[in-house]
Protein backbone atom coordinates (compact mmCIF):
# COMPACT_ATOMS: atom_id res chain seq x y z
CA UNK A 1 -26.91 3.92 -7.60
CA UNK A 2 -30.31 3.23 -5.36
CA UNK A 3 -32.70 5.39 -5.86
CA UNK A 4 -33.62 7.17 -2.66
CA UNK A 5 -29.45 8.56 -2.56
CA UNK A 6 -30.27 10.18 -5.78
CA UNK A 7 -31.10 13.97 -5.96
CA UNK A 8 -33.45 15.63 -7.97
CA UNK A 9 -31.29 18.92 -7.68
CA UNK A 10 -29.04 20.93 -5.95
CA UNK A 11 -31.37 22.47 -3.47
CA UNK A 12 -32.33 19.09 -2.72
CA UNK A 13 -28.96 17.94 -2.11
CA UNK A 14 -27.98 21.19 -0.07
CA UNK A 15 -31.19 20.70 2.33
CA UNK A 16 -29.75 17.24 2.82
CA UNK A 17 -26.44 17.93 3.82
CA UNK A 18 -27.91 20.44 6.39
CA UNK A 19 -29.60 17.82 7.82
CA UNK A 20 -26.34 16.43 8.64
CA UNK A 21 -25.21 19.62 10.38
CA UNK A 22 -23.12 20.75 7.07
CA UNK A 23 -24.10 24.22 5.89
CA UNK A 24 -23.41 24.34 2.50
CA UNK A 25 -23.00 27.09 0.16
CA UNK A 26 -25.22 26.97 -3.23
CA UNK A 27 -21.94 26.47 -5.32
CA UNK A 28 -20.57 23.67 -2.75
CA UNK A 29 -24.21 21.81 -3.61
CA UNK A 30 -24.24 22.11 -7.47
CA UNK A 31 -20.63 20.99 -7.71
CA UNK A 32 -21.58 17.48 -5.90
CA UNK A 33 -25.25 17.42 -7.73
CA UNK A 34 -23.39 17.50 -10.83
CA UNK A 35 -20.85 15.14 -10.00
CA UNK A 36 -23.64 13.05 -8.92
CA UNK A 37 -25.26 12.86 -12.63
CA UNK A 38 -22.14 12.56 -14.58
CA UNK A 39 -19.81 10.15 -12.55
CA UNK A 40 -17.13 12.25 -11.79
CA UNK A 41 -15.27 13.18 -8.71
CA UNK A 42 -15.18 16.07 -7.25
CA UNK A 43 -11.67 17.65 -6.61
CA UNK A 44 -12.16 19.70 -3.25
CA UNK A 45 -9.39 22.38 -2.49
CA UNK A 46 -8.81 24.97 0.47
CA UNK A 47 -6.88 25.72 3.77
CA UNK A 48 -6.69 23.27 6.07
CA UNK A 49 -9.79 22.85 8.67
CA UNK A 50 -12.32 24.51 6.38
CA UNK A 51 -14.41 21.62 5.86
CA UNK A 52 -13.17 19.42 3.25
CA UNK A 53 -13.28 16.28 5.01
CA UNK A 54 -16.21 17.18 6.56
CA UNK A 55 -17.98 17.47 3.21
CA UNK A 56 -17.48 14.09 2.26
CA UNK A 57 -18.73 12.64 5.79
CA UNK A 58 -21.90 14.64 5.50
CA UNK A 59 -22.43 13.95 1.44
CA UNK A 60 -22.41 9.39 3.28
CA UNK A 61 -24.82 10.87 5.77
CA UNK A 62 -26.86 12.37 3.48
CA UNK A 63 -26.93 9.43 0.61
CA UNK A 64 -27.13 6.78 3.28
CA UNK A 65 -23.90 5.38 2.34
CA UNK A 66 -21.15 4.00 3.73
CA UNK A 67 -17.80 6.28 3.91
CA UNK A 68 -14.96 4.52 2.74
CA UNK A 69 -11.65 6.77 3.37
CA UNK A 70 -7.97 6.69 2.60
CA UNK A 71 -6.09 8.99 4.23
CA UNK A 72 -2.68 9.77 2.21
CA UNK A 73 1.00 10.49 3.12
CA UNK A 74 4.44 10.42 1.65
CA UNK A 75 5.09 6.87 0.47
CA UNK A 76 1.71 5.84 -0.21
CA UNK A 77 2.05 3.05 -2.61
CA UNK A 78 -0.48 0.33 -4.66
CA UNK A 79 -0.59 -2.04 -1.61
CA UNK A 80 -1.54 0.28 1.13
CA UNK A 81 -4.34 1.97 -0.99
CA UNK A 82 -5.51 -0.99 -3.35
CA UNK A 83 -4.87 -4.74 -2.21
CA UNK A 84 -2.31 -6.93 -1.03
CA UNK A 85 -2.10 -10.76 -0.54
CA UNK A 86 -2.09 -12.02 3.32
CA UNK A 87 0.82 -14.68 3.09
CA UNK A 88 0.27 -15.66 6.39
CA UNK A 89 -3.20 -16.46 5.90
CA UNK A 90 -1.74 -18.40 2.82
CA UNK A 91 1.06 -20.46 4.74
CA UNK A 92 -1.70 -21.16 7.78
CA UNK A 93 -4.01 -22.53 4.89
CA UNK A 94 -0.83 -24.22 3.19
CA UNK A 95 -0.13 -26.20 6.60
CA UNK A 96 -4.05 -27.24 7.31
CA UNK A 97 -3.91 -28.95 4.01
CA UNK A 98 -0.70 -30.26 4.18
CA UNK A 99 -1.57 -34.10 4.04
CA UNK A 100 -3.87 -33.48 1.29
CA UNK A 101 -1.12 -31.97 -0.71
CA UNK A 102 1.47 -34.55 0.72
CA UNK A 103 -1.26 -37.27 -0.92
CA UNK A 104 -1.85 -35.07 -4.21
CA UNK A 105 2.27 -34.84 -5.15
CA UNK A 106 2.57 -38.58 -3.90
CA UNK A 107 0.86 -39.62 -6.76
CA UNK A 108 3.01 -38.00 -9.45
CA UNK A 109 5.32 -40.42 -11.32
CA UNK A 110 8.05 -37.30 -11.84
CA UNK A 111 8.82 -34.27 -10.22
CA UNK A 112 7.53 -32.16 -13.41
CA UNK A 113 4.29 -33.78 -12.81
CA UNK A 114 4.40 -32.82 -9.18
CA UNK A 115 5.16 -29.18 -10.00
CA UNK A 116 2.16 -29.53 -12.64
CA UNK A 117 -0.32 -30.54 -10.17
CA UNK A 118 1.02 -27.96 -7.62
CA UNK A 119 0.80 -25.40 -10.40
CA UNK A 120 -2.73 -26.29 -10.82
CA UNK A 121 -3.35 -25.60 -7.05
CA UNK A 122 -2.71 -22.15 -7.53
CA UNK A 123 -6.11 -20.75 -8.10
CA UNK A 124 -6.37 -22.02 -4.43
CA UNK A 125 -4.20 -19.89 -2.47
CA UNK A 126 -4.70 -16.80 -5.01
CA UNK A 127 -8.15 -16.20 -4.76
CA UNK A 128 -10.36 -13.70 -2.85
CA UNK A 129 -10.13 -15.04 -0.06
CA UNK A 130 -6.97 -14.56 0.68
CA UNK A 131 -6.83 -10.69 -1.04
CA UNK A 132 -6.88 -8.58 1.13
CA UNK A 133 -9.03 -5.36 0.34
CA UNK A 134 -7.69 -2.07 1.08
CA UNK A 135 -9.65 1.33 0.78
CA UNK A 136 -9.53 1.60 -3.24
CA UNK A 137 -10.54 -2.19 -4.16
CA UNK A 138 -12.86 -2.21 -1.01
CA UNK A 139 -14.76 1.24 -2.76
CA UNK A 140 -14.82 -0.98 -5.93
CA UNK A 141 -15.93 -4.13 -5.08
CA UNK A 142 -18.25 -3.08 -2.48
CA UNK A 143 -21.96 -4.60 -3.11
CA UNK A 144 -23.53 -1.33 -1.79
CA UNK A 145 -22.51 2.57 -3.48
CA UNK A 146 -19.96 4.20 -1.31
CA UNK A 147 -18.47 7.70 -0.91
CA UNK A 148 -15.15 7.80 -1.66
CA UNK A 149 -13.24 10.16 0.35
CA UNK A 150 -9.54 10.36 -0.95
CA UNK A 151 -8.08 12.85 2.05
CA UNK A 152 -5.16 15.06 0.99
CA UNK A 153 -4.35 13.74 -2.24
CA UNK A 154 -1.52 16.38 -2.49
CA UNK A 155 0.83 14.75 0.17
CA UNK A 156 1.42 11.50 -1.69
CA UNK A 157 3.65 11.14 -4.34
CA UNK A 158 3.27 12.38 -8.10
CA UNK A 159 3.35 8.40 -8.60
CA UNK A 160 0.99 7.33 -6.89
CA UNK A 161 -1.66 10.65 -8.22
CA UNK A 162 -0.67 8.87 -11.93
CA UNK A 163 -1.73 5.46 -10.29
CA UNK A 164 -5.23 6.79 -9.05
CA UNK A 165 -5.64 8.20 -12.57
CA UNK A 166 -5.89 4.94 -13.84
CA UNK A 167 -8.40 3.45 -10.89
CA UNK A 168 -10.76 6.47 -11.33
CA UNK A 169 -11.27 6.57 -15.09
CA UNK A 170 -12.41 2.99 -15.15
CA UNK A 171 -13.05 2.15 -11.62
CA UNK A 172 -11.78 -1.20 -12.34
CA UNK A 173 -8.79 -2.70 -11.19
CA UNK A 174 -6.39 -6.03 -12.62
CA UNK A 175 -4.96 -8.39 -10.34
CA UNK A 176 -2.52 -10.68 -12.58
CA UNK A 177 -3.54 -13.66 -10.42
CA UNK A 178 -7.29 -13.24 -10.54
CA UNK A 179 -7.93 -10.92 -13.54
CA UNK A 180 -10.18 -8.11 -13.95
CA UNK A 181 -12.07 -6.56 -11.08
CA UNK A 182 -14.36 -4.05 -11.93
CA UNK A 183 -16.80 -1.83 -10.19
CA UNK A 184 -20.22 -3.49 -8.76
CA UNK A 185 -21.55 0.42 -8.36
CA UNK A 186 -19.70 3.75 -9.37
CA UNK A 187 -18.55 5.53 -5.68
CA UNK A 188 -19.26 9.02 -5.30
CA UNK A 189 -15.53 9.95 -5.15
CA UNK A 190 -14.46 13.19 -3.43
CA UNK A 191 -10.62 13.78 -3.35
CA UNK A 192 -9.04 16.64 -1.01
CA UNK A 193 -6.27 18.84 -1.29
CA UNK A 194 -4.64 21.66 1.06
CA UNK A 195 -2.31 22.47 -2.23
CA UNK A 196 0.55 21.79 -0.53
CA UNK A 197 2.13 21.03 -3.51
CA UNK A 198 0.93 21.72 -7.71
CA UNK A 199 -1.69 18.78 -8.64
CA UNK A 200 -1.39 17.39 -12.20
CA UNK A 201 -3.53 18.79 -15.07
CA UNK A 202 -4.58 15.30 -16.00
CA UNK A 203 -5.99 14.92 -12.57
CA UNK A 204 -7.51 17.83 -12.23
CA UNK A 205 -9.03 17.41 -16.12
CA UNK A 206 -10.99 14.15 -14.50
CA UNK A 207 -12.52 15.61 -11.54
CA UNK A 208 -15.34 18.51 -10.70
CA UNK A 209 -13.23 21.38 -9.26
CA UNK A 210 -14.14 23.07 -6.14
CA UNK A 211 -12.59 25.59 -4.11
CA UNK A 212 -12.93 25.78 -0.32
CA UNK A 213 -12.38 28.58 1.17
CA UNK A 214 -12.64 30.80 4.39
CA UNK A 215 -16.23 31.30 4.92
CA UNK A 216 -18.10 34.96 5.68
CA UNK A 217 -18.53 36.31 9.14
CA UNK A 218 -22.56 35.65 8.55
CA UNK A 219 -21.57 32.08 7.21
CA UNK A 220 -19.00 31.06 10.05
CA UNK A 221 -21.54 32.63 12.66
CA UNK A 222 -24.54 30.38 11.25
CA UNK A 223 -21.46 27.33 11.59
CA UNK A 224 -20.91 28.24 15.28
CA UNK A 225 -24.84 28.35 16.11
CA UNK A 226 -25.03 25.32 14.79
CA UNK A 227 -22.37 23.40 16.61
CA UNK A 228 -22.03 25.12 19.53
CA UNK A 229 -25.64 26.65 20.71
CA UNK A 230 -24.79 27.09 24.18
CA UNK A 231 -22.66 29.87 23.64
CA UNK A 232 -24.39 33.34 23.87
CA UNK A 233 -25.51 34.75 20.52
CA UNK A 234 -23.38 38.10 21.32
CA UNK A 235 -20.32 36.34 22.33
CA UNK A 236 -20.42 34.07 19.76
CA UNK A 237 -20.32 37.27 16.80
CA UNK A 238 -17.32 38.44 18.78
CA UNK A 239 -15.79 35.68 18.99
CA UNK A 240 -16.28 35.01 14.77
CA UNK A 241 -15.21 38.83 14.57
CA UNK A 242 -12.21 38.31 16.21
CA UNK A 243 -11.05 34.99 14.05
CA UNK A 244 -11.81 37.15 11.25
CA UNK A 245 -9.78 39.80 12.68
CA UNK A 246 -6.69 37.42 12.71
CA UNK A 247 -7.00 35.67 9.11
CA UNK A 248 -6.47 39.25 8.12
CA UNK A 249 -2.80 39.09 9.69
CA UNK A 250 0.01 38.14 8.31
CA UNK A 251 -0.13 34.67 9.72
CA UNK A 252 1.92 31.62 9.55
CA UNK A 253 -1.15 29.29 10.03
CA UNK A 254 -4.37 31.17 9.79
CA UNK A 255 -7.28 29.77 12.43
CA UNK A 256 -9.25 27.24 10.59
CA UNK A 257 -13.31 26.74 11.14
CA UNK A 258 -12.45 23.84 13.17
CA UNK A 259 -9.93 26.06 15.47
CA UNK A 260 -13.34 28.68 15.59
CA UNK A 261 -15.70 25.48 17.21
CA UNK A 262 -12.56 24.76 19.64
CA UNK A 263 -12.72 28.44 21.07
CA UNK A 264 -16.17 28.55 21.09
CA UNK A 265 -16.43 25.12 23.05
CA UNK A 266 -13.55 26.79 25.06
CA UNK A 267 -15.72 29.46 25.85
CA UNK A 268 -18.50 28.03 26.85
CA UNK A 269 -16.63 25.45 29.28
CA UNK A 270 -15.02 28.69 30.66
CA UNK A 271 -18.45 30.11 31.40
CA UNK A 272 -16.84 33.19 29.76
CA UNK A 273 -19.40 36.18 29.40
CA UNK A 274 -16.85 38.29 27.09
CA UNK A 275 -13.98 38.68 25.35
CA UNK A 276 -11.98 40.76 27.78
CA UNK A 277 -8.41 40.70 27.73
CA UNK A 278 -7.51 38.16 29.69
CA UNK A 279 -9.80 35.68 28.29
CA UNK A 280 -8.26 36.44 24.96
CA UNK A 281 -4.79 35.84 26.41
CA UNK A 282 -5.79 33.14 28.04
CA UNK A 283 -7.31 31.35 25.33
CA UNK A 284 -5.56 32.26 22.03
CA UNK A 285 -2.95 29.39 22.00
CA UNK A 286 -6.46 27.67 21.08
CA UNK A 287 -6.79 29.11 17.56
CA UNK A 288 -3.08 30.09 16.93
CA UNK A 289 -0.43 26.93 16.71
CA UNK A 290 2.70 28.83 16.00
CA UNK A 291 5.01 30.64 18.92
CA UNK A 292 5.57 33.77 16.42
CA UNK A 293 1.99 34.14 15.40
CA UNK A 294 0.83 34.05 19.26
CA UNK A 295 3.41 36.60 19.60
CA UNK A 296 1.94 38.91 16.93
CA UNK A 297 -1.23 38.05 17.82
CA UNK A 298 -0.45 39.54 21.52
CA UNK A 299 0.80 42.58 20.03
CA UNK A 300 -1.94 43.44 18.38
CA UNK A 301 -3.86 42.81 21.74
CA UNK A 302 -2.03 45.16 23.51
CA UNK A 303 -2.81 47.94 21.22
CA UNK A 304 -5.96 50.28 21.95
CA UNK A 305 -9.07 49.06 20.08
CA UNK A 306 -8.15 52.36 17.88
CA UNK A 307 -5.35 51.27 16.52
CA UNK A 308 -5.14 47.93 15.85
CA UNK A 309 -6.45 48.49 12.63
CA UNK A 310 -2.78 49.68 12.02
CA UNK A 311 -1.39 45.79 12.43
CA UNK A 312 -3.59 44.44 9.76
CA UNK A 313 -3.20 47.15 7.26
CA UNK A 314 0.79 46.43 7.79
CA UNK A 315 -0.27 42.37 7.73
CA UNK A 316 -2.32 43.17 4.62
CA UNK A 317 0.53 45.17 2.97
CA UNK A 318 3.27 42.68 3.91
CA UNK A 319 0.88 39.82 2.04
CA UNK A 320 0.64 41.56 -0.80
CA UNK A 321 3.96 42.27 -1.70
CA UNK A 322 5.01 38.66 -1.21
């Protein structure tokens, strides 16, 4: 690890990551100070949109390093996430040297002396050159540290989370053809999870665990200023208000932090002054993705300011007893 990446604590770490527009909280910047000085990654959980992946973009800004990221899915398997050989690199190379080869088996007085010296060729076409680096081995063998960012680790298979195991409690890798590869610097690893689906103990026993959650009004307000400072200091709190208002609900998808920087971008490109009924109308397909949760949404619009308290006490007591 260089030196000027390195933190001398948290506070340090936290002014840092403001400085690449990320407001962190004081927990958020001890968890990744820590997992700084021990060598561990940091296992980041929440809703969707609250920041996750942002986190690990910042935490490369801030360290000066370069973000290396693979995004996973259903089906992600060793090839697409550590390395794979590029045949047709291989068979291009095989046909440029074809005369050499043609004058290197001529020479052999049998054909188990031919298959020798092709044998012995090998190294040749199963060397680096021809490996081709995905986002694991390219982390590993980088000549430079790295960040790490392993994005939603809970929608690939429980195979390939028991693979990763393996890479991140050695950071080395083995390639039968070549051998051992192993890591030139440590990456700062940060793996995220919308908890789609139960992670295993094992993985979670190796990593720094952080929850991600919705932030405060005060927090998402400061979030807002900072990313969208053309909108009006007063509209902006109403607008956080309301957002707030609806995470309360019983919702089927809940308006993440990025859905809050959309509306207020919305807003400002509107040239609204206020949230008056139509604008909301207008504009609430923006934060909500779901027919039925616009729907309730507009319901609770079309009650008086009195008593739409009413629809998230009922939202609040529905949640609970599911």
């Amino acid at each position: 690890m260089n030196a000027s990446d390195e933190f001398r604590d948290a506070k340090e770490l936290r002014q840092a990551l403001g400085q690449q527009a990320y407001i962190a909280s004081d927990e958020i910047a001890t968890i990744l100070f820590l997992a700084q000085q021990l060598g561990k990654p940091v296992l980041a959980e929440g809703p969707a949109g609250v920041g996750k992946t942002e986190l690990a973009k910042a935490l490369a800004g801030a360290t000066g390093r370069e973000l290396i990221r693979l995004q996973c899915y259903e089906g992600l398997d060793e090839t697409k996430a550590l390395y794979e050989w590029e045949y047709s690199k291989q068979l291009l190379y095989t046909q440029l040297l074809r005369d050499k080869l043609k004058d290197t088996l001529a020479e052999a007085a049998s054909l188990s002396e031919a298959a020798d010296r092709l044998a012995a060729e090998e190294d040749v076409f199963f060397s680096m050159r021809f490996l081709l680096q995905r986002p694991l081995l390219r982390a590993i063998l980088n000549p430079q540290p790295v960040v790490l960012l392993i994005d939603e680790i809970d929608r690939a298979d429980a195979e390939f989370e028991a693979f990763l195991l393996e890479v991140l409690s050695d950071y080395q890798v083995s390639v039968p053809e070549i051998g051992t590869l192993s890591a030139t610097h440590r990456p700062l690893v940060i793996l995220t999870s919308n908890n789609t689906r139960e992670l295993s103990e094992a993985l979670k026993r190796r990593c720094l665990y952080l929850f991600i959650g919705y932030p405060t009004i005060e927090q998402e307000l400061d979030i807002v200023r900072l990313k969208v400072p053309k909108l009006a200091p007063k509209l902006a709190r109403q607008a956080v208000e309301f957002v707030h208002n609806l995470r309360n609900m019983e919702l089927r998808k809940s308006p993440s932090i990025s859905e809050t920087l959309d509306w207020a971008h919305a807003l400002v490109t509107l040239n609204s002054s206020g949230l008056d009924q139509s604008t909301l109308e207008n504009t609430l397909s923006v934060l909500l993705k779901h027919e039925g949760d616009l729907q309730r949404a507009r319901r609770y619009l079309q009650r008086p300011p009195g008593n739409r308290r009413d629809e998230l006490d009922d939202s609040l007591g529905n949640r609970w007893r599911n």
